[in-house]
C-alpha atoms as a PDB file:
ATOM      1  CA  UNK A   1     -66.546  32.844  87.633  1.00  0.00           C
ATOM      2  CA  UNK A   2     -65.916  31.959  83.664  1.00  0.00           C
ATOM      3  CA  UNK A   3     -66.777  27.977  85.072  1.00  0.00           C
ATOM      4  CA  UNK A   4     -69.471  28.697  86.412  1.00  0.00           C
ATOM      5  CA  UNK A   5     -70.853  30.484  83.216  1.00  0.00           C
ATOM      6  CA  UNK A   6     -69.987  27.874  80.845  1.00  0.00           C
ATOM      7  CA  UNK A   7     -71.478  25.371  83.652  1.00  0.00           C
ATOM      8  CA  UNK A   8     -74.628  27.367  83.042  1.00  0.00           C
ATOM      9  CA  UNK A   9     -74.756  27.459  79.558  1.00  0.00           C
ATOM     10  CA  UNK A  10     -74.159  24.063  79.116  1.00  0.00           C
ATOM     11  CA  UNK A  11     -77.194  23.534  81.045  1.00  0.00           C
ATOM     12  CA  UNK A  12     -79.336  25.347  79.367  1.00  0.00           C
ATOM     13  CA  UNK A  13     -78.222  24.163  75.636  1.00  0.00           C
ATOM     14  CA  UNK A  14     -78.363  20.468  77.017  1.00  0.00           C
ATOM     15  CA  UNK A  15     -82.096  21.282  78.391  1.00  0.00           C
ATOM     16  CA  UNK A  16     -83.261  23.206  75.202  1.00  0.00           C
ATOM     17  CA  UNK A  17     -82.323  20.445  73.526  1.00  0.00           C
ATOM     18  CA  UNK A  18     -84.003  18.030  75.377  1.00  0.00           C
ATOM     19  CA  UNK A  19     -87.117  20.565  75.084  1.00  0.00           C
ATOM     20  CA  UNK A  20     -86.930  20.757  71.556  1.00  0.00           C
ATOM     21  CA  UNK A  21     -86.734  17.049  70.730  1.00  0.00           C
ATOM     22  CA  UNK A  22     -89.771  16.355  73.563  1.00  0.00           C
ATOM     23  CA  UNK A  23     -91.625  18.830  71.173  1.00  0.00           C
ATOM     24  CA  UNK A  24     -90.715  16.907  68.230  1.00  0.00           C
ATOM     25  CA  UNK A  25     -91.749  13.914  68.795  1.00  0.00           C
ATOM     26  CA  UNK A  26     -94.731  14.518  70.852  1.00  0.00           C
ATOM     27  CA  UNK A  27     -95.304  11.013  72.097  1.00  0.00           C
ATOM     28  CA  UNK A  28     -95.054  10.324  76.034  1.00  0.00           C
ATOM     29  CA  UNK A  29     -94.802   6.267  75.824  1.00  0.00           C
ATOM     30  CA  UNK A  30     -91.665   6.278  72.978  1.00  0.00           C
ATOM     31  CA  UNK A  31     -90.050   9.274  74.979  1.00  0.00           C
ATOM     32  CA  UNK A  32     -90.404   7.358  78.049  1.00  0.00           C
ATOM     33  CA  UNK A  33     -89.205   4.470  76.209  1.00  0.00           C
ATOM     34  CA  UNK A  34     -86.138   6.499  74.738  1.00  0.00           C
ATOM     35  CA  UNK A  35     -85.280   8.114  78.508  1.00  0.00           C
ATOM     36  CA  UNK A  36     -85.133   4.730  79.786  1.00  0.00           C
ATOM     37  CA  UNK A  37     -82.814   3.439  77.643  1.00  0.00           C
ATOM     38  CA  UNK A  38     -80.194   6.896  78.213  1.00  0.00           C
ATOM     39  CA  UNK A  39     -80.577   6.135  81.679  1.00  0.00           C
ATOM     40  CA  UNK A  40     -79.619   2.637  81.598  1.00  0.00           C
ATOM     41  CA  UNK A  41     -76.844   3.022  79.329  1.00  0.00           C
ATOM     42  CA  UNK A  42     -75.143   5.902  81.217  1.00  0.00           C
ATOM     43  CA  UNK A  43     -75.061   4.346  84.466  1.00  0.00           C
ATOM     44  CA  UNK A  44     -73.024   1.428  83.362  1.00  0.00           C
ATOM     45  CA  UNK A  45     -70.946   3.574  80.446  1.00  0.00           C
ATOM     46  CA  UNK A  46     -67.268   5.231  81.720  1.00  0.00           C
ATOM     47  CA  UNK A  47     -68.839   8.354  81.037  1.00  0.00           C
ATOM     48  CA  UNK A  48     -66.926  11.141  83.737  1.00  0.00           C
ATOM     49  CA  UNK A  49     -69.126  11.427  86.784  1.00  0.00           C
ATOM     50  CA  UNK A  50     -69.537  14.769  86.009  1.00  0.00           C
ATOM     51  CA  UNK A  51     -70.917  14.277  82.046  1.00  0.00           C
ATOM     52  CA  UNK A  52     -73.348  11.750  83.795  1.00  0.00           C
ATOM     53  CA  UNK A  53     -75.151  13.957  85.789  1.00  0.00           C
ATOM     54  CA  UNK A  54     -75.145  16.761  83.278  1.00  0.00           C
ATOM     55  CA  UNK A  55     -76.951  14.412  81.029  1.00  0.00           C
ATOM     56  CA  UNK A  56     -79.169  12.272  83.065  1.00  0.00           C
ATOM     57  CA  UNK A  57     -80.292  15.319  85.764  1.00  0.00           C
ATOM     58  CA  UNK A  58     -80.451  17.928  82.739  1.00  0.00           C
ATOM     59  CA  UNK A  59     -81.428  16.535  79.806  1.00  0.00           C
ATOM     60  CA  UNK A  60     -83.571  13.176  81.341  1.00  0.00           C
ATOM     61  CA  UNK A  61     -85.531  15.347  83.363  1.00  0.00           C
ATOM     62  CA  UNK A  62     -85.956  18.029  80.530  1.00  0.00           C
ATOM     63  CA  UNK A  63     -87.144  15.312  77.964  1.00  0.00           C
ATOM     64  CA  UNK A  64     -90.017  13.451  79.855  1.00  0.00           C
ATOM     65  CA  UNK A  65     -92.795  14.296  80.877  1.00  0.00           C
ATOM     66  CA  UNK A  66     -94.119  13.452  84.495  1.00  0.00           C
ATOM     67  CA  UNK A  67     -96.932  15.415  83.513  1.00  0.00           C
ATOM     68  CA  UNK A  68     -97.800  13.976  80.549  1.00  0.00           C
ATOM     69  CA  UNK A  69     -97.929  10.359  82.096  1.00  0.00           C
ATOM     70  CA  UNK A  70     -99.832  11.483  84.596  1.00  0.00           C
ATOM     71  CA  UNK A  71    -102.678  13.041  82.169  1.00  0.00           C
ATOM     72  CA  UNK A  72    -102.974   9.927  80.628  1.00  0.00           C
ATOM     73  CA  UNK A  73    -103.773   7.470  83.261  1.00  0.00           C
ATOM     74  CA  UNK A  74    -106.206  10.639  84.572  1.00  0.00           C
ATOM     75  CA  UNK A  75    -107.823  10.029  81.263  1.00  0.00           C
ATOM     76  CA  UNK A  76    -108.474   6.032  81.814  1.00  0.00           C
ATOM     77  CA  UNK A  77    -109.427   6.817  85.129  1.00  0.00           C
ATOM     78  CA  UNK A  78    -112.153   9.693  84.063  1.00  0.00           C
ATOM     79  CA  UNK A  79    -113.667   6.962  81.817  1.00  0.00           C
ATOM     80  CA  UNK A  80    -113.851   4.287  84.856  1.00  0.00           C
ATOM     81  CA  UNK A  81    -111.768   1.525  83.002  1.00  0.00           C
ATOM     82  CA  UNK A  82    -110.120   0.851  86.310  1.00  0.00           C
ATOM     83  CA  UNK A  83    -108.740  -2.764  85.215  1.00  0.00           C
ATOM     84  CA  UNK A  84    -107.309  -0.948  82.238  1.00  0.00           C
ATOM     85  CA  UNK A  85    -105.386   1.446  84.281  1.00  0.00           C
ATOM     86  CA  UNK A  86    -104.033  -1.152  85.947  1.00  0.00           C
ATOM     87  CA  UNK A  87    -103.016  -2.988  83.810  1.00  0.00           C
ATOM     88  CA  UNK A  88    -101.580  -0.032  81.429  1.00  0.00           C
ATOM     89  CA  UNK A  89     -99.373   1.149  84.887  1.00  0.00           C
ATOM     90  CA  UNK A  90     -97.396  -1.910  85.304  1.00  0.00           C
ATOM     91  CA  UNK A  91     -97.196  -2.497  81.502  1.00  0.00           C
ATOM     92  CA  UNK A  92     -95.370   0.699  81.243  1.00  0.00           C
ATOM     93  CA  UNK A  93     -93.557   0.658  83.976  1.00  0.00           C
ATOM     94  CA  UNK A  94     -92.031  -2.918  83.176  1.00  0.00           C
ATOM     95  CA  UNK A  95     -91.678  -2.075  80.166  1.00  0.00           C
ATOM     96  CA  UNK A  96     -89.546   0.802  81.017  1.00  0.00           C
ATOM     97  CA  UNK A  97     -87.789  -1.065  83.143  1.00  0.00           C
ATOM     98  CA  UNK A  98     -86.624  -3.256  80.615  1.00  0.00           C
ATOM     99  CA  UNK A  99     -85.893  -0.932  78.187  1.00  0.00           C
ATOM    100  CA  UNK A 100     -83.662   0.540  80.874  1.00  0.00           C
ATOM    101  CA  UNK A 101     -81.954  -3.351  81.863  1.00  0.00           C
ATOM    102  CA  UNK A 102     -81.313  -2.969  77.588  1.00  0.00           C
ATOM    103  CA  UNK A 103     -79.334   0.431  77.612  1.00  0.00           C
ATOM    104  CA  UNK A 104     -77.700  -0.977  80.588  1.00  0.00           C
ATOM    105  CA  UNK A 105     -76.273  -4.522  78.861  1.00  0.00           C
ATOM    106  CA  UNK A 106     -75.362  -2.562  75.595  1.00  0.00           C
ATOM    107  CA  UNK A 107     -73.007   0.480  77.397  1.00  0.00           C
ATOM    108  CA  UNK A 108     -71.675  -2.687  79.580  1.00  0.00           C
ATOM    109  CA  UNK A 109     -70.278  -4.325  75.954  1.00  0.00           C
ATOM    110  CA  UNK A 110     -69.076  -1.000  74.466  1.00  0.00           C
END
């Protein structure tokens, strides 16, 4: 039972803090950015299986912001600049992408 109370508290402190530094830096693209790069670099790093999915289920998915994204292409496509939104949605999500290839080649030369 002790475990699975330390399991839990773990959790929480790892998504608090995640909450806290969304609030702190308040900007969807960099914490996108920022997520992407954790992500990459944890799936190649010898990180414990376990560690892994404490920090990329808990703490990834406490940090960004679905949400937030989503608001922001509703706001280009409220004003109509459809080729905008376009091109704004694969910018960011290449860019991402990238950012998340980067994380990945750094863990995989620590």
């Amino acid at each position: 039972m002790k475990l699975h109370i330390r399991k839990y508290i773990l959790i929480l402190f790892i998504s608090y803090l995640a909450t806290f530094l969304r609030f702190y830096i308040d900007n969807n693209f960099l914490i996108s950015l920022i997520a992407s790069f954790i992500y990459g670099f944890l799936i190649q790093s010898k990180i414990a299986d376990k560690n892994k999915e404490i920090i990329l289920v808990y703490f990834c998915s406490s940090f960004t912001s679905y949400s937030g994204f989503i608001y922001f292409l509703y706001q280009i496509i409220s004003q109509g600049y459809y080729l905008k939104l376009f091109f704004y949605l694969n910018f960011i999500v290449i860019l991402n992408l990238i950012i998340m290839y980067l994380g990945f080649l750094l863990s995989r030369k620590i």
